[in-house]
C-alpha atoms as a PDB file:
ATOM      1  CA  UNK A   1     -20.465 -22.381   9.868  1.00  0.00           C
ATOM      2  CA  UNK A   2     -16.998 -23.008   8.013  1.00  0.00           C
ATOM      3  CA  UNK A   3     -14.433 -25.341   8.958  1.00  0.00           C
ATOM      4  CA  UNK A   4     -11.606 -23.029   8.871  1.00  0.00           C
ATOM      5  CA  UNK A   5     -14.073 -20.670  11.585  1.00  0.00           C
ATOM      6  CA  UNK A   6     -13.667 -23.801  14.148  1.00  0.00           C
ATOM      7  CA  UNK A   7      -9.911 -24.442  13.834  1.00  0.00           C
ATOM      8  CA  UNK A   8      -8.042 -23.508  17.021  1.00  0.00           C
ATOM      9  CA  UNK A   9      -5.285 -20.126  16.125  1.00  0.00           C
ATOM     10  CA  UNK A  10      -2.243 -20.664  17.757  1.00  0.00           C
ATOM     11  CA  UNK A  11      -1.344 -18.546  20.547  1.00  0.00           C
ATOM     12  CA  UNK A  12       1.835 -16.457  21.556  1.00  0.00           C
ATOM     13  CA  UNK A  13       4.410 -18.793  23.296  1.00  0.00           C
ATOM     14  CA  UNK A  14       7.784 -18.535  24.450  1.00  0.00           C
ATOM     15  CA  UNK A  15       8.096 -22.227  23.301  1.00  0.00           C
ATOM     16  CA  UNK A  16       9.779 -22.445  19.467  1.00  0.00           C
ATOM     17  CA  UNK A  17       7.472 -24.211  18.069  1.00  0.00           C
ATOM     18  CA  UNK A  18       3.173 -23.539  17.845  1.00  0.00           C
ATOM     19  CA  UNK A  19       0.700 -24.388  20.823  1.00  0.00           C
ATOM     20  CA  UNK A  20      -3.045 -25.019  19.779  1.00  0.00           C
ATOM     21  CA  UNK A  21      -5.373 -25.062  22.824  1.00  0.00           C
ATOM     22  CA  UNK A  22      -7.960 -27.139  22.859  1.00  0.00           C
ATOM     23  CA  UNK A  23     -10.953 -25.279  21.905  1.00  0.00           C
ATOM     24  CA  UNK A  24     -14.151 -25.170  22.859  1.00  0.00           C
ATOM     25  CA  UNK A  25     -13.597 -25.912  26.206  1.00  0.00           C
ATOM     26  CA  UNK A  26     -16.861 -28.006  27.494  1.00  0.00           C
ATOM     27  CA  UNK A  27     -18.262 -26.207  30.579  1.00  0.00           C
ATOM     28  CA  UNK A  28     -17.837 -28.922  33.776  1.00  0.00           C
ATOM     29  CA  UNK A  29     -21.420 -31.053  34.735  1.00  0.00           C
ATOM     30  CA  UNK A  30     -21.893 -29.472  38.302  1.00  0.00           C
ATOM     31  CA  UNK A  31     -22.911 -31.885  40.939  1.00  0.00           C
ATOM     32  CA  UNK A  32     -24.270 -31.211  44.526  1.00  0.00           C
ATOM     33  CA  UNK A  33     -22.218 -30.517  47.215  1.00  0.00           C
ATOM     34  CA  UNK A  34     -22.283 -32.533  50.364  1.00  0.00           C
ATOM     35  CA  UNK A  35     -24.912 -30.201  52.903  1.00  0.00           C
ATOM     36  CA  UNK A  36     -24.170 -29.008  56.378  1.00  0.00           C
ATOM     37  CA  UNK A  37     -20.362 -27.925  56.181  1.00  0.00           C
ATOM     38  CA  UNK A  38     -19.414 -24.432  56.866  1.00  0.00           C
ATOM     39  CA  UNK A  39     -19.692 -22.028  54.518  1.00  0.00           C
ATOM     40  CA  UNK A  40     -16.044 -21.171  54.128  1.00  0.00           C
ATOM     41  CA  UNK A  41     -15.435 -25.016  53.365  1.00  0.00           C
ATOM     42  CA  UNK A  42     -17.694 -24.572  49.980  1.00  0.00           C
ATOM     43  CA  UNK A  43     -15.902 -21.014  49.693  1.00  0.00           C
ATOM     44  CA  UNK A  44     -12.584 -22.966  49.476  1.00  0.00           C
ATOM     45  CA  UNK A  45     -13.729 -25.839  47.886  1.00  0.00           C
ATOM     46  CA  UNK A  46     -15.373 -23.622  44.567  1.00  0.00           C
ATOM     47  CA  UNK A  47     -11.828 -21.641  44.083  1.00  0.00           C
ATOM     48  CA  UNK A  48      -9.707 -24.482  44.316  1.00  0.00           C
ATOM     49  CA  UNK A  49     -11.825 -26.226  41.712  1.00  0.00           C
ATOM     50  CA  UNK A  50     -11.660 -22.873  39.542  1.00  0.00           C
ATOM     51  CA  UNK A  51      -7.647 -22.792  40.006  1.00  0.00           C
ATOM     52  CA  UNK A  52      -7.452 -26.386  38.543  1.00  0.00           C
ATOM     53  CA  UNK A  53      -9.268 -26.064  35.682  1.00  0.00           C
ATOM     54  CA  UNK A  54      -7.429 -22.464  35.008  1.00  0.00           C
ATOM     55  CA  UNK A  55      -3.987 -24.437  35.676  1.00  0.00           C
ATOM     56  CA  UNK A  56      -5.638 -26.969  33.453  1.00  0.00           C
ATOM     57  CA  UNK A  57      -6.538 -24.448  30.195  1.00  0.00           C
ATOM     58  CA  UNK A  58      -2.799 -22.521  30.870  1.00  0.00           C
ATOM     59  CA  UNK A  59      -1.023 -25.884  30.468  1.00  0.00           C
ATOM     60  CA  UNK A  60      -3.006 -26.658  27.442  1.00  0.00           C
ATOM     61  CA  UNK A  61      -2.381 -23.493  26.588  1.00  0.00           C
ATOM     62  CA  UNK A  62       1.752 -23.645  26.568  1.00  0.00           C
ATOM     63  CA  UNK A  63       1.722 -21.251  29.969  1.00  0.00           C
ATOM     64  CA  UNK A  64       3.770 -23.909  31.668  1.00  0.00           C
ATOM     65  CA  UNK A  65       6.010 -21.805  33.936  1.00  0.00           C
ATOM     66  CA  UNK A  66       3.950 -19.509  37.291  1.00  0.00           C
ATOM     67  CA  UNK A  67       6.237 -16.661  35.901  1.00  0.00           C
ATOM     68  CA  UNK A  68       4.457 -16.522  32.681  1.00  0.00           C
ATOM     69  CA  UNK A  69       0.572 -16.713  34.136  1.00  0.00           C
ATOM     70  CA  UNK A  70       0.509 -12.819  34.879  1.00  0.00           C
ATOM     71  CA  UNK A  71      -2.851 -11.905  36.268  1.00  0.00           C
ATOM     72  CA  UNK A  72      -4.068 -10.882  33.334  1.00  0.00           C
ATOM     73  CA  UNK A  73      -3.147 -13.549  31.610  1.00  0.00           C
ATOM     74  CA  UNK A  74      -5.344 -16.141  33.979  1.00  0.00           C
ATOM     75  CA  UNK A  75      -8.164 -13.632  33.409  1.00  0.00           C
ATOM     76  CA  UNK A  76      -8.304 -13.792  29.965  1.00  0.00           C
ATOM     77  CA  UNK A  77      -7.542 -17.475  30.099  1.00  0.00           C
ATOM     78  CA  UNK A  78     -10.964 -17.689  32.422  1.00  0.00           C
ATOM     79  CA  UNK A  79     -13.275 -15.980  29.616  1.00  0.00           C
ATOM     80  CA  UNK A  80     -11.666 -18.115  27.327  1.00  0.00           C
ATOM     81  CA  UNK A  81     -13.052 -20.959  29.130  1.00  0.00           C
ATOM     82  CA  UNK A  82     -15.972 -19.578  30.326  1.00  0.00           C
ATOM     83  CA  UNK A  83     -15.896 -19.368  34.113  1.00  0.00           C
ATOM     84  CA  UNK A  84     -15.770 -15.829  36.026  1.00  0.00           C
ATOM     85  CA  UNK A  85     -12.451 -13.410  36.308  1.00  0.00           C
ATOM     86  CA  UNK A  86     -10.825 -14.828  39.310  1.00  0.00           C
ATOM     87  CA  UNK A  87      -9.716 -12.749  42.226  1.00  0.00           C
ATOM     88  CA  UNK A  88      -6.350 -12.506  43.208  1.00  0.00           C
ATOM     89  CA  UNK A  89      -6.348 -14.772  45.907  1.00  0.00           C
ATOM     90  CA  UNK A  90      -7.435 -17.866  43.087  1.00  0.00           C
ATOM     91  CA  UNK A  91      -5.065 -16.605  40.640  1.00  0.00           C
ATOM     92  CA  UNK A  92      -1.953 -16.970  43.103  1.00  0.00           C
ATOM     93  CA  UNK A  93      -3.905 -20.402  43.955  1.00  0.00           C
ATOM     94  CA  UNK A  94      -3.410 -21.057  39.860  1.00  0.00           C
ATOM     95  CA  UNK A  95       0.594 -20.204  40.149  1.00  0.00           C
ATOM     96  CA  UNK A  96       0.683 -22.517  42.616  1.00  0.00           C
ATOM     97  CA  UNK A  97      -0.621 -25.400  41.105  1.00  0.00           C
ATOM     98  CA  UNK A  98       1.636 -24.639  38.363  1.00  0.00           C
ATOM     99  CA  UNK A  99       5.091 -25.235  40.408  1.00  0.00           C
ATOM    100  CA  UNK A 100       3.467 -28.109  41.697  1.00  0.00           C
ATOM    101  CA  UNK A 101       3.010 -29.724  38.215  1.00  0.00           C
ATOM    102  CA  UNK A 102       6.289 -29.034  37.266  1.00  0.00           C
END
């Protein structure tokens, strides 16, 4: 494969100057999860893990204001990354770890 097929294309930004995400993004080793807590804990645990590394990839990304990380815009950023289309519920979690990063 080229070079030039490898190298990261910039992406739409309302900053002035060119954002380059990191690219490939390496898929996260999984690890066990501690047994015998309620299902809803691991329910919670799994979408706040997918909201950080969504915040994560929009930061890297140049989405660093909530108002700019549309719905859309978190789903594409997910297949970018390679983790499923979030539901709404984990893409408000995302805008919220956003404010709190500012």
């Amino acid at each position: 494969m080229p070079a030039a097929a490898l190298k990261p294309q910039p992406t739409r930004s309302t900053s002035r100057r060119a954002v380059q995400p990191v690219l490939p993004y390496e898929p996260v080793e999984k690890r066990p999860l501690p047994p015998g807590r309620p299902r809803d804990w691991y329910v919670t645990h799994n979408r706040r893990l997918k909201a950080m590394r969504l915040a994560i990839a929009l930061l890297d990304s140049g989405v660093y204001v909530p108002n700019q990380a549309r719905n859309e815009k978190i789903r594409s950023t997910a297949l970018l990354i390679g983790v499923h289309p979030p539901s709404d519920s984990t893409c408000h979690m995302v805008r919220a770890l956003m404010r709190y990063a500012r």
